[in-house]
Protein backbone atom coordinates (compact mmCIF):
# COMPACT_ATOMS: atom_id res chain seq x y z
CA UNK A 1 61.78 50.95 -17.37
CA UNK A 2 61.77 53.71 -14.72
CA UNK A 3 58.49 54.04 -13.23
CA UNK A 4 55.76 56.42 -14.52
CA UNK A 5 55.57 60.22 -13.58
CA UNK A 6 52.32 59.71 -12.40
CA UNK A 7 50.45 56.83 -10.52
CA UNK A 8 46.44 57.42 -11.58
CA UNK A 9 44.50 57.40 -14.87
CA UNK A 10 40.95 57.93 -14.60
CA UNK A 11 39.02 57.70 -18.00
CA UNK A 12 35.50 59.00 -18.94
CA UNK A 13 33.88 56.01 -20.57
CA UNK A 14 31.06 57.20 -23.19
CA UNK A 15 33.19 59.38 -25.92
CA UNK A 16 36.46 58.18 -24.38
CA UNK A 17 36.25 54.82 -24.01
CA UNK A 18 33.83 54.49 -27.04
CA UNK A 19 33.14 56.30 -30.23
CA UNK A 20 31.27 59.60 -29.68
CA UNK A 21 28.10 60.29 -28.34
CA UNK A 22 26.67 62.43 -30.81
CA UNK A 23 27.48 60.79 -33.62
CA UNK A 24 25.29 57.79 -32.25
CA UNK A 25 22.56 60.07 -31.26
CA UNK A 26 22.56 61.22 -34.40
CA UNK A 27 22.19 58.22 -36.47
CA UNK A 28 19.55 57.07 -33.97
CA UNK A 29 17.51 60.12 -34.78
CA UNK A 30 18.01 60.09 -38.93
CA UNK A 31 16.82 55.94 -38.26
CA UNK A 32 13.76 57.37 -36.38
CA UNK A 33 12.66 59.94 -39.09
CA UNK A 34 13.75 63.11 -36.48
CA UNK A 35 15.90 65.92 -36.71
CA UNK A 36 19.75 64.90 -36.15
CA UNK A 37 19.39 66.85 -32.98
CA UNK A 38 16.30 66.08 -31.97
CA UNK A 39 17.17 63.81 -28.83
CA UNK A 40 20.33 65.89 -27.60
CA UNK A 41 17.66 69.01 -27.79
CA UNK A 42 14.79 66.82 -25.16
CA UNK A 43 17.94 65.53 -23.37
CA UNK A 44 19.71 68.83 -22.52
CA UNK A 45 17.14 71.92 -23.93
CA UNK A 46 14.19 70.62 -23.02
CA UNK A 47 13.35 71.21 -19.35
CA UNK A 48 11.31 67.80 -18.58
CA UNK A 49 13.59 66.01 -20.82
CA UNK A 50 16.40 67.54 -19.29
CA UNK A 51 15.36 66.49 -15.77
CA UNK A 52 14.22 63.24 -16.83
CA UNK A 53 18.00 62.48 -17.88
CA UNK A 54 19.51 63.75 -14.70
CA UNK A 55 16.90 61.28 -12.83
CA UNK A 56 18.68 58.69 -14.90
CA UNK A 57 22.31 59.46 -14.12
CA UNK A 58 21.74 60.05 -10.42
CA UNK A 59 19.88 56.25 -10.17
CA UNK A 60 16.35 58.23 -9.17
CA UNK A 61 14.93 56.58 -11.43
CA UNK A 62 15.60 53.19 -14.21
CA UNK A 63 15.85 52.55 -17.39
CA UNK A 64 12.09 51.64 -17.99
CA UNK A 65 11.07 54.82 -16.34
CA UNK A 66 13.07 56.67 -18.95
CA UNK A 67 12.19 54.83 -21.94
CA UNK A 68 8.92 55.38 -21.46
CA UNK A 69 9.07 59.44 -20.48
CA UNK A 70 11.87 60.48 -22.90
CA UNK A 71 10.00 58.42 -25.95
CA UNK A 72 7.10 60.34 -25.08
CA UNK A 73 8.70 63.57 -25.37
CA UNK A 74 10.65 62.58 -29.07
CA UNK A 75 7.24 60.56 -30.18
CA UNK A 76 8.81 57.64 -30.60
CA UNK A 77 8.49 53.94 -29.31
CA UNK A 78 9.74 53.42 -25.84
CA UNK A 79 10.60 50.05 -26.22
CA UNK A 80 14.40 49.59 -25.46
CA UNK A 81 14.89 53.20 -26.03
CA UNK A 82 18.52 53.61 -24.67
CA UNK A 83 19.60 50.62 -26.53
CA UNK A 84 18.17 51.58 -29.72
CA UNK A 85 20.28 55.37 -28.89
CA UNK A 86 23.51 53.63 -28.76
CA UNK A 87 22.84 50.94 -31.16
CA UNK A 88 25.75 53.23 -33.31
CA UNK A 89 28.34 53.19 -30.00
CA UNK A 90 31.13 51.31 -30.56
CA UNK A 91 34.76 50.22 -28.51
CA UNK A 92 37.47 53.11 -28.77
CA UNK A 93 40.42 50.85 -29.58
CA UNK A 94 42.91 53.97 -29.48
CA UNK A 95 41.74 54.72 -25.67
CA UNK A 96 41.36 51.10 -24.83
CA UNK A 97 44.71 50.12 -25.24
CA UNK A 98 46.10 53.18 -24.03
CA UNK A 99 44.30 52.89 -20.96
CA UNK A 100 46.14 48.74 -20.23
CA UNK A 101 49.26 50.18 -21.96
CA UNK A 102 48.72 51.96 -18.46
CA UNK A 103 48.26 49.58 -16.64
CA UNK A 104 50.49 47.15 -17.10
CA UNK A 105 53.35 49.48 -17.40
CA UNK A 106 51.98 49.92 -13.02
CA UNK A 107 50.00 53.09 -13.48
CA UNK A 108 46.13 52.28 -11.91
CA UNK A 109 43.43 53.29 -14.06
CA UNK A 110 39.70 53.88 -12.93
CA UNK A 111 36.82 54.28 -14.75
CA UNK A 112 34.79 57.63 -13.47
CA UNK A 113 31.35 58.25 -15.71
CA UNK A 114 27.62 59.07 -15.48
CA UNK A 115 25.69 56.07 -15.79
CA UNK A 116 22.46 55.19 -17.89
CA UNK A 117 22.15 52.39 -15.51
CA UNK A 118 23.04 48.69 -16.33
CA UNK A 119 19.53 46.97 -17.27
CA UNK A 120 18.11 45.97 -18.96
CA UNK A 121 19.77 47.53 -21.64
CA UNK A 122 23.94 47.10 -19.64
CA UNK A 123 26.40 49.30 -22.25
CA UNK A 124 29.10 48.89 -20.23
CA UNK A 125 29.22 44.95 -21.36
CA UNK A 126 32.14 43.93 -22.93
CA UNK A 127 34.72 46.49 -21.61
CA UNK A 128 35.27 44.54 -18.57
CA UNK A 129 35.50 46.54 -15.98
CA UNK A 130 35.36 44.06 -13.28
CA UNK A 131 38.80 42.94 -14.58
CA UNK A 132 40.51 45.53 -16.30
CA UNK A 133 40.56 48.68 -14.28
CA UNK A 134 41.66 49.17 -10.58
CA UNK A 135 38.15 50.86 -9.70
CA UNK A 136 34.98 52.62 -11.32
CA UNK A 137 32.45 55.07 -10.11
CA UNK A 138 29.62 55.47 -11.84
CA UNK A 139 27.23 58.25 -10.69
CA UNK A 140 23.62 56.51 -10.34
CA UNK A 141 25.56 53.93 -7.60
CA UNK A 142 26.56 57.19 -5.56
CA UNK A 143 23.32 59.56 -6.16
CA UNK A 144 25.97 62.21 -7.77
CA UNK A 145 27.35 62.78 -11.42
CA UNK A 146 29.66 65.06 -12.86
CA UNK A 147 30.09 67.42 -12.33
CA UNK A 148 29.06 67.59 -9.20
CA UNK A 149 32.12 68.13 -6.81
CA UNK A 150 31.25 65.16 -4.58
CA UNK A 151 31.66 62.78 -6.88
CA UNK A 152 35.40 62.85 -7.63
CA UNK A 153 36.81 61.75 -4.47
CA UNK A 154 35.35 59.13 -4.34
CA UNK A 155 37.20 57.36 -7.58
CA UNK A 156 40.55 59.21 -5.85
CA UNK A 157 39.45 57.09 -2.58
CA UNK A 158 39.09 53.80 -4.76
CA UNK A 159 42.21 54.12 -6.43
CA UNK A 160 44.12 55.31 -2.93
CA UNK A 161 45.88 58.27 -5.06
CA UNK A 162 46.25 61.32 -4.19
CA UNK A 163 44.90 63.69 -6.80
CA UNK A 164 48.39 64.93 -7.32
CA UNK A 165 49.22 61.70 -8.57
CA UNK A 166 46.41 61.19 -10.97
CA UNK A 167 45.50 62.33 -14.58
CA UNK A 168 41.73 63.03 -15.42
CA UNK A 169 40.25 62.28 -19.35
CA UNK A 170 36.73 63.13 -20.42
CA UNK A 171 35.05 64.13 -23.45
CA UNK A 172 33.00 67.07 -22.08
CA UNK A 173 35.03 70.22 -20.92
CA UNK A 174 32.71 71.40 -18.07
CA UNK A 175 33.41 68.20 -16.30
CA UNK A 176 36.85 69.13 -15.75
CA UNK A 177 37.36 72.04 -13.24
CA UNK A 178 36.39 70.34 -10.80
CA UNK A 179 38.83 67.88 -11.07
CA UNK A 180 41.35 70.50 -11.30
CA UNK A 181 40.49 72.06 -8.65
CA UNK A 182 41.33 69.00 -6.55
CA UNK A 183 44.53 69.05 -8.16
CA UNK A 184 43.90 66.26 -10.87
CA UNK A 185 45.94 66.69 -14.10
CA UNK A 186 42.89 67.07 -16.58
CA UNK A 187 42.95 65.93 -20.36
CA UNK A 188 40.04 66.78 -22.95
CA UNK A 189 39.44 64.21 -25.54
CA UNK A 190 38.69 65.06 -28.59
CA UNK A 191 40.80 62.93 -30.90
CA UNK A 192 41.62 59.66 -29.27
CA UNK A 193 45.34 59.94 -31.22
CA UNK A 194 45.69 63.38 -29.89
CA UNK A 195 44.88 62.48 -26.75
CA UNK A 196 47.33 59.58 -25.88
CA UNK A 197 50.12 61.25 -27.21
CA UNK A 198 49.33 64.24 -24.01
CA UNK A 199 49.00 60.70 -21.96
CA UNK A 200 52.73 59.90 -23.61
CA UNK A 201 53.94 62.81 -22.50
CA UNK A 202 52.56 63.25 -18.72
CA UNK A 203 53.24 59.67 -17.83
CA UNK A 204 56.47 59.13 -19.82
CA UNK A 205 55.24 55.90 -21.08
CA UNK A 206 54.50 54.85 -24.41
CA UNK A 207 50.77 53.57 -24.49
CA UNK A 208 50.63 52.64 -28.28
């Protein structure tokens, strides 16, 4: 097999790795007697809630501070909070095995996402990251998330790629210029099958 056409993958994790966000959110809020919106409105309309979250992903604060400040604001229980969110997240088995398709066929993969921190509530267990991708960066271990310029190097600098070299996947558009702008080929995922066959295509591997 000739070698790939490029040498990087970097994958969002929540929505690309796993089923989508809002879908979970969702059901959360319909099991909590709120409006299917309700906790994507304190999360991203709600100026407290808003900042609250962004404490969160940039490792300001942990997960016990948030529980209790964001159930405050939905008038809920804080207990467990961001578990009992993502209770509805599940494995993306599309993206998965794309992303070791990848990697065995020599391309390295990286994992680059905004972090809800790892305890005690960890949702990144199970996907094993400490032995199935070349490197993650997760923003609340570097103080910046995406998509905050600074924060993409540093998965290029993990991987030793170029950005050139390296194709970027996430779920959310607005996280992507900045990627391009570095020169990162960018991807937005929408439907996993979609999605891999763009990754077909700008690798020249099959990864299904």
């Amino acid at each position: 097999m000739p070698p790939p056409l490029r040498q990087g993958l970097v994958l969002d994790f929540g929505g690309v790795l796993t089923t989508p966000i809002a879908e979970c959110t969702r059901a959360f809020c319909l099991r909590e007697g709120l409006a299917p919106d309700a906790f994507l409105q304190v999360i991203s309309a709600d100026p407290e809630g808003r900042e609250i979250y962004a404490q969160l992903e940039l490792g300001r604060i942990g997960q016990m501070e948030w529980n209790e400040r964001t159930a405050a604001l939905l008038g809920v229980a804080a207990d467990n909070l961001i578990g009992r969110v993502l209770a509805d997240l599940r494995p993306e088995p599309v993206m998965l095995a794309a992303g070791q398709a990848a990697r065995r066929a020599g391309v390295k993969v990286g994992i680059l996402s905004n972090s809800l921190g790892s305890g005690p509530y960890d949702p990144y267990q199970g996907y094993g990251f400490d032995t199935l991708y070349d490197a993650v960066v997760l923003s609340g271990d570097h103080g910046l998330r995406k998509p905050e310029p600074g924060i993409y190097p540093l998965i290029l600098k993990k991987l030793q790629l170029p950005a050139e070299a390296c194709v970027f996947v996430d779920d959310s558009a607005r996280n992507l210029p900045p990627a391009q702008d570095l020169g990162m080929t960018t991807v937005l995922d929408g439907d996993p099958a979609e999605t891999v066959k763009k990754l077909e295509e700008l690798f020249g591997l099959p990864l299904r």
